[in-house]
C-alpha atoms as a PDB file:
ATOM      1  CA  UNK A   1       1.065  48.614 -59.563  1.00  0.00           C
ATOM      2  CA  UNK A   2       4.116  48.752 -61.921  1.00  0.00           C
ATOM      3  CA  UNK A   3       5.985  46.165 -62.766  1.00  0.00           C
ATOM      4  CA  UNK A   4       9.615  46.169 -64.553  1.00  0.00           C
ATOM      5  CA  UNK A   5      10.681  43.317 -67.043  1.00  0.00           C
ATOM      6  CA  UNK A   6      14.280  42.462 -67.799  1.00  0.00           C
ATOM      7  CA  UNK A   7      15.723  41.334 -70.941  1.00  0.00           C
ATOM      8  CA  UNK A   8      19.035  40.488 -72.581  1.00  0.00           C
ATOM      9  CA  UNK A   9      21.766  38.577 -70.516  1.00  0.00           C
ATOM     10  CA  UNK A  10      23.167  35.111 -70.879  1.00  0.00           C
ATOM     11  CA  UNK A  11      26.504  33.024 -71.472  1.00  0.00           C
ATOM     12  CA  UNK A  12      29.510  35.101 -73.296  1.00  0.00           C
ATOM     13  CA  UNK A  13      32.956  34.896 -73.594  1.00  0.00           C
ATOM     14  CA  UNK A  14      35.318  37.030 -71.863  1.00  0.00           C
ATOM     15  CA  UNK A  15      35.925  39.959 -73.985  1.00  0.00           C
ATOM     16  CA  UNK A  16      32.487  40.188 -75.273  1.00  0.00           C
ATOM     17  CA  UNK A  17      29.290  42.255 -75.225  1.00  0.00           C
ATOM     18  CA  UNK A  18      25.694  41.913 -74.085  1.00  0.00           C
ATOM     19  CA  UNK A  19      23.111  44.107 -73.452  1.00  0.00           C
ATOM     20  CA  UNK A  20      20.485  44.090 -70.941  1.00  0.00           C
ATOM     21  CA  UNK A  21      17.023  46.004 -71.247  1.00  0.00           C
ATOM     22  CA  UNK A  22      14.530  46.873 -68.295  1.00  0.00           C
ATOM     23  CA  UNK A  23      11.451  48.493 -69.384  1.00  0.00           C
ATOM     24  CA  UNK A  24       8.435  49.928 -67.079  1.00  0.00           C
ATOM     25  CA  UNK A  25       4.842  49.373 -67.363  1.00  0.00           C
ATOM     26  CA  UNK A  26       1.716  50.180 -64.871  1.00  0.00           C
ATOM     27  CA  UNK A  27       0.387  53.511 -63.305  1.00  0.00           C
ATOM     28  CA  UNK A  28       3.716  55.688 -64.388  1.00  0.00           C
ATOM     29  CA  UNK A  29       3.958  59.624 -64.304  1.00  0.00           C
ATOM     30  CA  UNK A  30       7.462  59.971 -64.573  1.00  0.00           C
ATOM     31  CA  UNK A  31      10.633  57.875 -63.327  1.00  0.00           C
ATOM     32  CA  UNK A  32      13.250  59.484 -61.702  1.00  0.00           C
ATOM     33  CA  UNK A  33      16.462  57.382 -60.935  1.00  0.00           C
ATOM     34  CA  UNK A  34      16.619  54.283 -63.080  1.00  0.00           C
ATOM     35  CA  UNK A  35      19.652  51.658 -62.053  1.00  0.00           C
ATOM     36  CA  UNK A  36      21.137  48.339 -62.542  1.00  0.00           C
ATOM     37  CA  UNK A  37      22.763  46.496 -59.321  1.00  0.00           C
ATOM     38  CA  UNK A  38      24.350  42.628 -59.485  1.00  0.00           C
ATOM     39  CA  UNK A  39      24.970  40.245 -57.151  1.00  0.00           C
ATOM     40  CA  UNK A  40      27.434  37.276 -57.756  1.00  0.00           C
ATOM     41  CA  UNK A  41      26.938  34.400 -55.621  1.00  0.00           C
ATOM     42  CA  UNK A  42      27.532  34.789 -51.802  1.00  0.00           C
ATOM     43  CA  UNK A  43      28.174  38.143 -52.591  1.00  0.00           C
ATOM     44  CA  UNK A  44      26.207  41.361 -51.288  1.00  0.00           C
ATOM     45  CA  UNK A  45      24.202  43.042 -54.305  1.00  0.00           C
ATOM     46  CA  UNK A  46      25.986  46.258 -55.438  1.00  0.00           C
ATOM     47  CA  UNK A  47      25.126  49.247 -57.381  1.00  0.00           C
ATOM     48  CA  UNK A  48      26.508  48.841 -61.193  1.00  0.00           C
ATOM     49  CA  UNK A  49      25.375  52.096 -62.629  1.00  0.00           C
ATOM     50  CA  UNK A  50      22.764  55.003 -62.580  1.00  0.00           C
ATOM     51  CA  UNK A  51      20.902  57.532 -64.531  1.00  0.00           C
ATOM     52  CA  UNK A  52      19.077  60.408 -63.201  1.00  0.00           C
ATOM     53  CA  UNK A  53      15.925  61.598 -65.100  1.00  0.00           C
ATOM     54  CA  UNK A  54      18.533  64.478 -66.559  1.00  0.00           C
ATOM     55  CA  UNK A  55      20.560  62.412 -68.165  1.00  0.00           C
ATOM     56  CA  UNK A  56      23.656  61.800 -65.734  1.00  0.00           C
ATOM     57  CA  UNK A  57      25.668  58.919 -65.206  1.00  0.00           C
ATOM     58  CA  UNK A  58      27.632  57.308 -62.463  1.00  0.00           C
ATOM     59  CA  UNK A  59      29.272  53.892 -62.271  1.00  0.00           C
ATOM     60  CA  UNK A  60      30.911  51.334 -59.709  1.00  0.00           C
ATOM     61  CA  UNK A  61      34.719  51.885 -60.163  1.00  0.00           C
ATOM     62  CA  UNK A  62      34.903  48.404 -61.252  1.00  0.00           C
ATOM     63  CA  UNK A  63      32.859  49.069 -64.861  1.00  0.00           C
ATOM     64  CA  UNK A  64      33.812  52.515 -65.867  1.00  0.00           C
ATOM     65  CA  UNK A  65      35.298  52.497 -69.919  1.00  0.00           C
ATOM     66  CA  UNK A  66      33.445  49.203 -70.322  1.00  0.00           C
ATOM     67  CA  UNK A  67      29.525  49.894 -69.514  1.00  0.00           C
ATOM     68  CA  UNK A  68      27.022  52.021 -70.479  1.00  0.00           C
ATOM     69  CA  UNK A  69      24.038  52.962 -68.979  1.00  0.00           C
ATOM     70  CA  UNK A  70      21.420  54.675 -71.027  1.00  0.00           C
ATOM     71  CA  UNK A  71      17.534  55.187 -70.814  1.00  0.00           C
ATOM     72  CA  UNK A  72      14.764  55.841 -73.223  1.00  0.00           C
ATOM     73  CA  UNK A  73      12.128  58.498 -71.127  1.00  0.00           C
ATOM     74  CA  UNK A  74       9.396  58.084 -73.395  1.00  0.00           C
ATOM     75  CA  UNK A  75       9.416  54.176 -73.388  1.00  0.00           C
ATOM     76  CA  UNK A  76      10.051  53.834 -69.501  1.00  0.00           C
ATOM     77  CA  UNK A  77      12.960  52.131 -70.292  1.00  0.00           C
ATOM     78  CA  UNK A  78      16.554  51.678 -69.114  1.00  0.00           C
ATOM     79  CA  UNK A  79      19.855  49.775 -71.093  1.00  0.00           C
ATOM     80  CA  UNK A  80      23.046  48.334 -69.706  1.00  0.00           C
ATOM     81  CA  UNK A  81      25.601  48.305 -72.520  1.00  0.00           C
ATOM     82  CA  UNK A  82      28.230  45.992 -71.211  1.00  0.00           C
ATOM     83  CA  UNK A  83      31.310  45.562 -73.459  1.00  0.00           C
ATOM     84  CA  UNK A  84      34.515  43.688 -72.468  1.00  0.00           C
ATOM     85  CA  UNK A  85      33.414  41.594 -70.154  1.00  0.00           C
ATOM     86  CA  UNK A  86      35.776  39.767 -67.722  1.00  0.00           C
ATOM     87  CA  UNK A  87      34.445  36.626 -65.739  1.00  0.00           C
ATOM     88  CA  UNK A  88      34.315  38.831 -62.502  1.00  0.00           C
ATOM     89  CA  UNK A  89      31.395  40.127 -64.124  1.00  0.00           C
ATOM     90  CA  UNK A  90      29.353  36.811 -63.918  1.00  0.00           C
ATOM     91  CA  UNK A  91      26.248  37.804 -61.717  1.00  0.00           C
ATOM     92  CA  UNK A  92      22.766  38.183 -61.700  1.00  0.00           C
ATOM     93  CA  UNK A  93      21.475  41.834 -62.743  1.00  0.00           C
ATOM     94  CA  UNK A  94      18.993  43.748 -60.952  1.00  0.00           C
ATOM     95  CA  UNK A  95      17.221  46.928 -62.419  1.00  0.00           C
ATOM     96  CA  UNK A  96      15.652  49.486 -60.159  1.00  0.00           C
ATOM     97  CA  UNK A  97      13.178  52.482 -60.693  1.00  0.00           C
ATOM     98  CA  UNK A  98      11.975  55.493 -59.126  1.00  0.00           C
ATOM     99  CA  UNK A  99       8.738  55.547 -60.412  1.00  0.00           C
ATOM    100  CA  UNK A 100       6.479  58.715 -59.791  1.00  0.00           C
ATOM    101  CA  UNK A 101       4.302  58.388 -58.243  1.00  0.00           C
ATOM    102  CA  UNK A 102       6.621  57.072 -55.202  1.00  0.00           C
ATOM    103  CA  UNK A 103       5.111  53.974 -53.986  1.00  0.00           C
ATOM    104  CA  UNK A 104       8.712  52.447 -52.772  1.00  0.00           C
ATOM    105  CA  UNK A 105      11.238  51.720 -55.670  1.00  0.00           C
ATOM    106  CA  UNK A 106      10.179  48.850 -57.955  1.00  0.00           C
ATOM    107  CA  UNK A 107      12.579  45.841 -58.868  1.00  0.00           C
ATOM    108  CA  UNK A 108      13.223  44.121 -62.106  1.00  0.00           C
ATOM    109  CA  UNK A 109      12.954  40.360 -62.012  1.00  0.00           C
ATOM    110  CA  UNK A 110      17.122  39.947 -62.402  1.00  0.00           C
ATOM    111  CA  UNK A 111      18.489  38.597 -64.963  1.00  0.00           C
ATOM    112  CA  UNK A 112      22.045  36.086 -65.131  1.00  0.00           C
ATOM    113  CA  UNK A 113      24.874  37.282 -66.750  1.00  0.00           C
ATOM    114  CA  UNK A 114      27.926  34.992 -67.241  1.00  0.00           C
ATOM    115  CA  UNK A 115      31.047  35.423 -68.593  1.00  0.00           C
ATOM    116  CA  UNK A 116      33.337  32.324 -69.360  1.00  0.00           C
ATOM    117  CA  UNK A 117      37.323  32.933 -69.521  1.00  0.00           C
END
């Protein structure tokens, strides 16, 4: 059983920062892809950013320059560094691991972001 805990989020301004955290914990080998989604309300959840167990990045279109998606291996854990928010970005924040061994991708608890104008 794993199980992946979110952290970080909240109520900020637009223009500002926040930080989310998603760390692993159970019967973990190894992770392979570790991601963030979001879905805003009556919208369909959509892929944010990724990290593959080497180290590389991608990002939706609509965050590159302003997010950051890092991980640390060793502590099963995965960051979203979001800086200059805009109020488009008001959602709630899904991480999501491949965790070896596969037993169907696990799914953070979300967490809500918002971002007043």
């Amino acid at each position: 059983q794993v199980q992946l805990v979110q952290s970080g989020g909240g109520l900020v301004q637009a223009g500002g920062s926040l930080r989310l955290s998603c760390a692993a914990s159970g019967r973990i080998f190894g992770i392979d892809d570790m991601k963030w989604y979001r879905q805003a309300p009556g919208q369909q959840r959509e892929l944010v950013a990724g990290i593959t167990s080497g180290g590389s990045t991608n990002y939706a279109d609509s965050v590159k320059g302003r997010f950051t998606i890092s991980r640390d291996s060793a502590k099963n854990t995965v960051y979203l560094q979001m800086n200059s928010l805009k109020p488009e970005d008001t959602a709630v924040y899904y991480c999501r691991m491949t965790v070896i061994p596969f037993n169907g991708d696990s799914w953070g608890q979300g967490t809500q972001v918002i971002v007043s104008s």
